[in-house]
Protein backbone atom coordinates (compact mmCIF):
# COMPACT_ATOMS: atom_id res chain seq x y z
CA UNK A 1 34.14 -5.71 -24.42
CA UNK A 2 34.97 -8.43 -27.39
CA UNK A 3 36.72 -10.33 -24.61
CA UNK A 4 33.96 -10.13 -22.04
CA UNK A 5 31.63 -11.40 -24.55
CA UNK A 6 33.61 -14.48 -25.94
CA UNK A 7 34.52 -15.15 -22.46
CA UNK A 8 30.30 -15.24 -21.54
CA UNK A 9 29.90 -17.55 -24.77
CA UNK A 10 32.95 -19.57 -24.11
CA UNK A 11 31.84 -20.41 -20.18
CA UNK A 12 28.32 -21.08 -21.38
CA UNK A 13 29.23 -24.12 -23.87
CA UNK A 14 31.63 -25.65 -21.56
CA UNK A 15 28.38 -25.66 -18.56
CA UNK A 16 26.18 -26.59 -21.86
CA UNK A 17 28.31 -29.33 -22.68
CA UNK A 18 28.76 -31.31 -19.21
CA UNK A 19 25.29 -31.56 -18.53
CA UNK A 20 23.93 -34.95 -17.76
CA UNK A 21 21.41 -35.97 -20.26
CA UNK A 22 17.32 -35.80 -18.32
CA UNK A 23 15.78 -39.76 -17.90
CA UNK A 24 12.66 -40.41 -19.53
CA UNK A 25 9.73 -40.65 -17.70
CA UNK A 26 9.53 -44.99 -18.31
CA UNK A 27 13.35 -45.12 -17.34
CA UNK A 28 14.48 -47.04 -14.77
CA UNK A 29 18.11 -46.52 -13.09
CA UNK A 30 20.09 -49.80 -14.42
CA UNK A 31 23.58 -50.02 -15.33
CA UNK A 32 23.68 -53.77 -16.63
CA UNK A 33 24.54 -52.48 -20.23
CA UNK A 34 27.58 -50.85 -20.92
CA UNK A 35 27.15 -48.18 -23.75
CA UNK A 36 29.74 -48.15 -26.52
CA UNK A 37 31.30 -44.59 -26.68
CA UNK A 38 29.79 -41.32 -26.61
CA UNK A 39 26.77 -39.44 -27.03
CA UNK A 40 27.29 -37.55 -30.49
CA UNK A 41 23.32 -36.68 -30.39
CA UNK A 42 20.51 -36.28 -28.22
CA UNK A 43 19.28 -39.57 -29.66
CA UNK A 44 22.18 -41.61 -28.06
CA UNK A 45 21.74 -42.50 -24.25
CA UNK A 46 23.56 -44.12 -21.51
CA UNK A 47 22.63 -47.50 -21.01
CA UNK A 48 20.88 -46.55 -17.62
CA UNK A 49 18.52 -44.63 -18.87
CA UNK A 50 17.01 -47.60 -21.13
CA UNK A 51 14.27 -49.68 -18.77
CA UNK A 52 14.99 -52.92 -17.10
CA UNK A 53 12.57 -54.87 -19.00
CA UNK A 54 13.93 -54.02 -22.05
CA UNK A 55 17.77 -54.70 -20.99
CA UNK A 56 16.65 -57.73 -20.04
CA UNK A 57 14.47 -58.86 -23.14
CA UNK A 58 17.74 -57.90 -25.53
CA UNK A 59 19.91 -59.43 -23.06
CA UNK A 60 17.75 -62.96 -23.34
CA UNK A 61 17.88 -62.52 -26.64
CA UNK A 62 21.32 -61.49 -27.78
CA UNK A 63 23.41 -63.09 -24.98
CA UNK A 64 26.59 -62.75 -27.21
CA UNK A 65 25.89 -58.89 -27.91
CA UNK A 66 29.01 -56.45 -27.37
CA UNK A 67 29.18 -52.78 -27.06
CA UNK A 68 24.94 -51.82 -27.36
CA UNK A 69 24.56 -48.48 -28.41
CA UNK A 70 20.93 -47.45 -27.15
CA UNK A 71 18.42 -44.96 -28.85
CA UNK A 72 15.26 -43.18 -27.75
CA UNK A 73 13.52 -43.21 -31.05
CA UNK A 74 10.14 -42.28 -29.66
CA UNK A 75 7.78 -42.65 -26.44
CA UNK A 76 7.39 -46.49 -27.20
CA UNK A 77 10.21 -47.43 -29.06
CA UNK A 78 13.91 -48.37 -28.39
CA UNK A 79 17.04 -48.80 -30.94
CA UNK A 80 19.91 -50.73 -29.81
CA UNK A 81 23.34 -51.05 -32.37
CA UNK A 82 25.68 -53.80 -31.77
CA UNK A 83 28.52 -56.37 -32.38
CA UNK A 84 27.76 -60.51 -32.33
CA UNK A 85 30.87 -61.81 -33.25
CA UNK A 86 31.78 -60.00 -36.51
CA UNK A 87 28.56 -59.06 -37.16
CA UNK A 88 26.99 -55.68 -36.77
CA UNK A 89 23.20 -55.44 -35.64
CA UNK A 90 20.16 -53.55 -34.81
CA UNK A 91 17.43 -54.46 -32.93
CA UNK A 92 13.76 -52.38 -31.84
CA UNK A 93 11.95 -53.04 -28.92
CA UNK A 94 9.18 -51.58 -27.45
CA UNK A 95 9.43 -49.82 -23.71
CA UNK A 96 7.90 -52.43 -22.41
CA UNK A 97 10.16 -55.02 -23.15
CA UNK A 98 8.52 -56.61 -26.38
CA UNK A 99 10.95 -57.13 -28.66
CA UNK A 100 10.16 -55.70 -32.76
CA UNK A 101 12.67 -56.70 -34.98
CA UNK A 102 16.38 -56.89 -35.39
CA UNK A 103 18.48 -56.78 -38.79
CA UNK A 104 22.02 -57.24 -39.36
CA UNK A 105 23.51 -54.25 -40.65
């Protein structure tokens, strides 16, 4: 019975744990970003889910910008870590594309 049970539990993570992460409702599907890594939280999300005005605002402004890390902080507000040269950033923009404010880290 102890087997059957772990087995169940066992089988459910593993299913759990290759689901593809849902799109928000703003997303568009756009895979000009390359996301550094992987997801380690539900926070983190694969460049394609991020909209296509706002790939293209930080990409206009951070030409140089290597491995983006994107985050869904809230229903109007994006995170993005990243590498300029040596330098570590973050930036905020808004879904639609406006950008916030960016600090190096």
């Amino acid at each position: 019975m102890k087997n059957i049970v772990f087995t169940a539990i066992l089988g459910s993570s593993l299913l759990l744990s290759c689901s593809k992460p849902a799109l928000p409702a703003n997303a568009e599907n756009n895979n000009t970003a390359v996301t550094a890594g992987r997801a380690v939280n539900d926070l983190i999300q694969p460049a394609y889910t991020v909209p296509g005005v706002v790939l293209t605002s930080f990409n206009s402004l951070f030409p140089n910008a290597v491995r983006p890390v994107w985050q869904y902080l809230n229903r109007v507000t994006w995170q993005v870590n990243f590498f300029s040269g040596d330098e570590y950033w973050m930036a905020l923009f808004k879904s639609d594309g406006s950008f916030i404010s960016a600090s190096m880290l």
